[in-house]
N, C-alpha and C. Protein backbone atom coordinates (compact mmCIF):
# COMPACT_ATOMS: atom_id res chain seq x y z
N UNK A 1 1.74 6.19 5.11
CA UNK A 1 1.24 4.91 4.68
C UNK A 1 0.77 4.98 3.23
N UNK A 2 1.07 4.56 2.52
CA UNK A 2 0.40 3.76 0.95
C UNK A 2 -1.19 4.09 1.19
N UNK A 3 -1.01 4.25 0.32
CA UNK A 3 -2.88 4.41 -0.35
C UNK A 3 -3.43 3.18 -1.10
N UNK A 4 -2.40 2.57 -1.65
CA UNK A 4 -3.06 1.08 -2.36
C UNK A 4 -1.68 0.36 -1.91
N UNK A 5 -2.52 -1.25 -2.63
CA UNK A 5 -1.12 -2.54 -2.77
C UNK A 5 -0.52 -1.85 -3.40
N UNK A 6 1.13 -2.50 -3.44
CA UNK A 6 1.71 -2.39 -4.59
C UNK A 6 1.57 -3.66 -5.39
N UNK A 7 1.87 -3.26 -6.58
CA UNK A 7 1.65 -3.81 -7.86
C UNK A 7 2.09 -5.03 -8.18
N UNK A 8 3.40 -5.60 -7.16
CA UNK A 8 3.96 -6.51 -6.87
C UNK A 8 2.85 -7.68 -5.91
N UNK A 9 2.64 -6.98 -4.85
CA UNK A 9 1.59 -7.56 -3.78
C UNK A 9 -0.22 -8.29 -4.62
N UNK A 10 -0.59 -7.28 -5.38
CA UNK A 10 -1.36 -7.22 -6.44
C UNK A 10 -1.23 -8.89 -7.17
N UNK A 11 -0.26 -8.35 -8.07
CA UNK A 11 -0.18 -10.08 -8.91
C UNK A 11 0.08 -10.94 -8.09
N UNK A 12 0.84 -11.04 -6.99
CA UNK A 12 1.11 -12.06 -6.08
C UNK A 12 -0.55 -12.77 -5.60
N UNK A 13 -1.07 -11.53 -5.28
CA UNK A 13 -2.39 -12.15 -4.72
C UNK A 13 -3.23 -13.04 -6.08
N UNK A 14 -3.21 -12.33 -7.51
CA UNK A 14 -4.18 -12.72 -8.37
C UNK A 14 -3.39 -13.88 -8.94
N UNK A 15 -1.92 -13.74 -8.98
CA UNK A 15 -1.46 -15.42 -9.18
C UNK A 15 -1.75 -16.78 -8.36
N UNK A 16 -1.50 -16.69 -6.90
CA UNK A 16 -2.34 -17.44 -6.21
C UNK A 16 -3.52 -17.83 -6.57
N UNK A 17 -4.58 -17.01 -6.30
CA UNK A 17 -5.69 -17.22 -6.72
C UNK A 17 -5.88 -17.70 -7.63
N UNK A 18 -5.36 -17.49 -8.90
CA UNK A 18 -5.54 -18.35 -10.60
C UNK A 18 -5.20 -20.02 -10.26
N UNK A 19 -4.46 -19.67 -9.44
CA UNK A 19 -3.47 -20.94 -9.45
C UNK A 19 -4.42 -21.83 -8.20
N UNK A 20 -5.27 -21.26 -7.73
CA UNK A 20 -6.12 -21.87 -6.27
C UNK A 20 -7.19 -22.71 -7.33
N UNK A 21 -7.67 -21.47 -8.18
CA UNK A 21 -8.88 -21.36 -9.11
C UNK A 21 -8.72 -22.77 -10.19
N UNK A 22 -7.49 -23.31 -10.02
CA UNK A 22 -6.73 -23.88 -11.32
C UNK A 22 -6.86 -25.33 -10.32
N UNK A 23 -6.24 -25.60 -9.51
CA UNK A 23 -6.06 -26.82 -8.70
C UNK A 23 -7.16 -27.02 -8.26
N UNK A 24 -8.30 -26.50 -7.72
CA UNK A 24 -9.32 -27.29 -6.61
C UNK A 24 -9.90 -27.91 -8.41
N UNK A 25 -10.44 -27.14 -8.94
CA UNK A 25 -11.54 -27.82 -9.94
C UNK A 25 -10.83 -29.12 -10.78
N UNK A 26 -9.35 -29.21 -11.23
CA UNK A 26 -8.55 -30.19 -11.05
C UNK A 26 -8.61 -31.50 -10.31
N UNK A 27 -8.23 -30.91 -8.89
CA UNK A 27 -8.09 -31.93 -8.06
C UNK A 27 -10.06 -32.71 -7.67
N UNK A 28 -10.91 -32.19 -8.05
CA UNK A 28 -12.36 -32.72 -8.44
C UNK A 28 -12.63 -33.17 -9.52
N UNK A 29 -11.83 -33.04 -10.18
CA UNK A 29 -12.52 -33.67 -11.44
C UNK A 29 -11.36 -35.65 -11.85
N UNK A 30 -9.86 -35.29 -11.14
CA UNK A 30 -9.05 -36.58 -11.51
C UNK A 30 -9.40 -37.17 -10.29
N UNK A 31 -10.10 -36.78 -8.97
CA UNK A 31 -10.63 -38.21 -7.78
C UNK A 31 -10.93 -39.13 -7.94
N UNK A 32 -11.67 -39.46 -9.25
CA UNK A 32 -12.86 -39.66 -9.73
C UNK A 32 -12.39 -40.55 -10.44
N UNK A 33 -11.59 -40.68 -11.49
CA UNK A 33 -10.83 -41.14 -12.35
C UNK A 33 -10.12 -42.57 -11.73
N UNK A 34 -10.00 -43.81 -12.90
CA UNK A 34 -9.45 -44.33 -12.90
C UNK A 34 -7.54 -44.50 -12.83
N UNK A 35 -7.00 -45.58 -11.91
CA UNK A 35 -5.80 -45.71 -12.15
C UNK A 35 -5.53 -45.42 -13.71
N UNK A 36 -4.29 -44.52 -14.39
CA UNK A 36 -3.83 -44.89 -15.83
C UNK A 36 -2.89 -43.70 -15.83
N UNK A 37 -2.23 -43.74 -17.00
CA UNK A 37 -0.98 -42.76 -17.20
C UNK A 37 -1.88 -41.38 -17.01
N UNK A 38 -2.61 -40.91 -17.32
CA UNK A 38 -3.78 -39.64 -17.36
C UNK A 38 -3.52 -39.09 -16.48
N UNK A 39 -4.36 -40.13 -15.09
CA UNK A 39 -4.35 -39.82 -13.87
C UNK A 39 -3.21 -39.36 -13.17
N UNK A 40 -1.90 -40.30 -13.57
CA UNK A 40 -0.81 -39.83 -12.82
C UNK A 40 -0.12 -38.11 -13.24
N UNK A 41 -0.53 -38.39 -14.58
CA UNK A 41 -0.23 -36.81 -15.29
C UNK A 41 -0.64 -35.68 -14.23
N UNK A 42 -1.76 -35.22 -14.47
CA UNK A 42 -2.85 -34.96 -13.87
C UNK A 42 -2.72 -34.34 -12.53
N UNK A 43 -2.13 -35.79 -11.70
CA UNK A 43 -1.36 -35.71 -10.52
C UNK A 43 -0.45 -35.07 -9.99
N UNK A 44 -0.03 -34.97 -11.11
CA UNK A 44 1.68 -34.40 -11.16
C UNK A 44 1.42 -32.71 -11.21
N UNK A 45 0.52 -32.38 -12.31
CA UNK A 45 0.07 -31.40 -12.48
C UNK A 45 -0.27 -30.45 -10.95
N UNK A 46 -1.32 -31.24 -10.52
CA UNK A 46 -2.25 -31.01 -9.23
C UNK A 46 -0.98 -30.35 -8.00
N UNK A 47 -0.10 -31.66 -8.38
CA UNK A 47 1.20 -31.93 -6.77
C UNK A 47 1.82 -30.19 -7.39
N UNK A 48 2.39 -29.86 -8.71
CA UNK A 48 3.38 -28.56 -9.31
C UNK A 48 2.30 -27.36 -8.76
N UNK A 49 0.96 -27.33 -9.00
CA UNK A 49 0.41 -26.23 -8.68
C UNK A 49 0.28 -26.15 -7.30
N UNK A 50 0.14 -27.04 -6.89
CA UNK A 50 0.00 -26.36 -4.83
C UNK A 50 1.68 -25.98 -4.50
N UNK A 51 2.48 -26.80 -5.27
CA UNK A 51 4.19 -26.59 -4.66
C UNK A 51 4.46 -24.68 -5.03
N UNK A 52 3.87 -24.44 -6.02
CA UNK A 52 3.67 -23.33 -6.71
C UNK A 52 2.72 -21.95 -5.94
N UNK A 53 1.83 -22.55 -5.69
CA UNK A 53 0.97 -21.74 -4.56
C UNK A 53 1.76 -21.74 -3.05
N UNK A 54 2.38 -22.45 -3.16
CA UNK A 54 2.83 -22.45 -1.41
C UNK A 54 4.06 -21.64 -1.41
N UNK A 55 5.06 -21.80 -2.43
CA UNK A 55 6.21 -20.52 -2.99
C UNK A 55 5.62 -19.81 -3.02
N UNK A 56 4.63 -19.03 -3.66
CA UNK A 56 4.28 -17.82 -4.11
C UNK A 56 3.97 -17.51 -2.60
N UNK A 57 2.95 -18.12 -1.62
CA UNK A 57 2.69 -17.78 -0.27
C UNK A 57 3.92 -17.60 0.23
N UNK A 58 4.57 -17.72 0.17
CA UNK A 58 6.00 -17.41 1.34
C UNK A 58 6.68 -16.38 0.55
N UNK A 59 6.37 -16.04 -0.53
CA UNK A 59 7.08 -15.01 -1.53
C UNK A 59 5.98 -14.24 -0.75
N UNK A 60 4.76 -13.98 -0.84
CA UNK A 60 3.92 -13.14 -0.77
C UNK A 60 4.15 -12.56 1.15
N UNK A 61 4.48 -13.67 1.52
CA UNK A 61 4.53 -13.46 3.27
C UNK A 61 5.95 -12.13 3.77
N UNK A 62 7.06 -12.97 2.79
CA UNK A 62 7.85 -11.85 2.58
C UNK A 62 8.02 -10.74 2.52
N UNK A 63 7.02 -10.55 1.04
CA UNK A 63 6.67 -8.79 0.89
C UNK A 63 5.85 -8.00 1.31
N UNK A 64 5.08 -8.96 1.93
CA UNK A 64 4.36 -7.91 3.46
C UNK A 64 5.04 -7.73 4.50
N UNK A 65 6.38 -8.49 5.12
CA UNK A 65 6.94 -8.20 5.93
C UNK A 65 7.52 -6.84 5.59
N UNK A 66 7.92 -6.27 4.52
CA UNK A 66 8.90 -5.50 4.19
C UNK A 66 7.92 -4.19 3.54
N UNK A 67 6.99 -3.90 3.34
CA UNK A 67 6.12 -3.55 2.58
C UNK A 67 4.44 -3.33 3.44
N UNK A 68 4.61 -2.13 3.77
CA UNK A 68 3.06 -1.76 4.66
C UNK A 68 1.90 -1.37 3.99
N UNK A 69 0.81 -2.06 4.24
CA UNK A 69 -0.90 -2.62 3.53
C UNK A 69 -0.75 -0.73 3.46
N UNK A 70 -1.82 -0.77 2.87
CA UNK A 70 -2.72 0.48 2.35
C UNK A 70 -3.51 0.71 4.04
N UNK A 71 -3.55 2.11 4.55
CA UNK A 71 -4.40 2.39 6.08
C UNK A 71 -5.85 1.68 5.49
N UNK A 72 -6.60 1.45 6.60
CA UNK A 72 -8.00 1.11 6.31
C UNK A 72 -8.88 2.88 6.47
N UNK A 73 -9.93 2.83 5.57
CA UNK A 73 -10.63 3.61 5.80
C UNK A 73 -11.02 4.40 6.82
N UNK A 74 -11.02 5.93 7.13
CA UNK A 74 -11.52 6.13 8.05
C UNK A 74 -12.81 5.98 8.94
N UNK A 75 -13.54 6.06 7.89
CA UNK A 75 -14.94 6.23 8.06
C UNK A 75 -15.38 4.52 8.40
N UNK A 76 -14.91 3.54 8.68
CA UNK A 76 -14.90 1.96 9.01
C UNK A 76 -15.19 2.57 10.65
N UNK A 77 -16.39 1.52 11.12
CA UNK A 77 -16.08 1.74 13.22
C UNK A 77 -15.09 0.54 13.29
N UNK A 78 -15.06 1.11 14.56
CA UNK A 78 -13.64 0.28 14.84
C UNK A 78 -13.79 -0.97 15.15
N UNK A 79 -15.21 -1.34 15.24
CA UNK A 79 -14.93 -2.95 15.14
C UNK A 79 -15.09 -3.91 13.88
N UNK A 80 -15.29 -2.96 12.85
CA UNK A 80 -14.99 -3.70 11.49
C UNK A 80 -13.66 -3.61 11.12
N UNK A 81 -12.48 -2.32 11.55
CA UNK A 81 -11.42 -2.73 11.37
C UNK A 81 -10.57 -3.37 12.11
N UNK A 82 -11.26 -3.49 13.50
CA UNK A 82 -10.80 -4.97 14.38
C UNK A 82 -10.76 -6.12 13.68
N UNK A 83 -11.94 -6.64 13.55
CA UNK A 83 -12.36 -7.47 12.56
C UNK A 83 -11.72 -7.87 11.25
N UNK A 84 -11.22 -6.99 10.33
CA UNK A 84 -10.71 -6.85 8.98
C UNK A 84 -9.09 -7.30 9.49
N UNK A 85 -8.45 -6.37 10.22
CA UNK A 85 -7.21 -6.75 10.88
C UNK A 85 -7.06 -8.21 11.19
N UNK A 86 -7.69 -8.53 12.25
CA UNK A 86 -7.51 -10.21 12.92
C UNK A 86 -8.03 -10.43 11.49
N UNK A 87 -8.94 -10.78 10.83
CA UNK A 87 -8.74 -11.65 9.96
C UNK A 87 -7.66 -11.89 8.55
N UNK A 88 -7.16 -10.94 8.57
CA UNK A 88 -6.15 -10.69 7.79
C UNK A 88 -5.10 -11.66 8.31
N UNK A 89 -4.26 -11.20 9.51
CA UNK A 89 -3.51 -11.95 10.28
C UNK A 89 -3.79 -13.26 10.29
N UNK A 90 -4.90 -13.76 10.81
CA UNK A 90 -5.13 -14.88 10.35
C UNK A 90 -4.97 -15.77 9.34
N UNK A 91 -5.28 -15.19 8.07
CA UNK A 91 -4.99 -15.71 6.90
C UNK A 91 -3.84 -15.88 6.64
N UNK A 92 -2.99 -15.09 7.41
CA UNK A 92 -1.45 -15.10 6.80
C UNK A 92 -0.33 -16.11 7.86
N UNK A 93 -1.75 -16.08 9.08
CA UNK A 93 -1.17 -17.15 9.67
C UNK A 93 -1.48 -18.82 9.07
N UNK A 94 -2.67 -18.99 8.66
CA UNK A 94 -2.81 -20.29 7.83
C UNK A 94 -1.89 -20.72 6.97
């Protein structure tokens, strides 16, 4: 088993995230806003970055299929890496 992500898995995760980091504060700040060309901009913007996050998620879903996580720690009891596991899965089931 791998000792870390790979490097691929890595940016996948921190592009998402930029791109999570990028849309919510976005999508709070044009709610707010009047109908006008701005808004629809804006919009458009908002609609490219989630279409963008949701590729990258199925890119990212991919290369974990093909590509095995780093072992968890030994020294973890086993119900934090119960825990760490299901929630992982989880996430990737969302």
């Amino acid at each position: 088993m791998p000792d870390q992500y790979t490097r691929t898995a890595i940016t996948l995760h921190w592009a998402v995230a930029l791109l999570i980091f990028t849309a919510f504060p976005l999508g709070l700040y044009m709610h707010d806003l009047p109908l006008s060309p701005d808004k629809l901009r804006l919009y458009s913007w908002h609609k490219w970055i989630g279409v963008s996050i949701f590729l990258l998620a199925v890119l990212r879903v991919m290369w974990r299929t093909t590509h095995r996580p780093p072992a968890l720690i030994e020294a973890m009891p086993r119900w934090e890496k119960l825990a760490a596991q299901t929630v992982h899965y989880l996430l990737y089931a969302l």
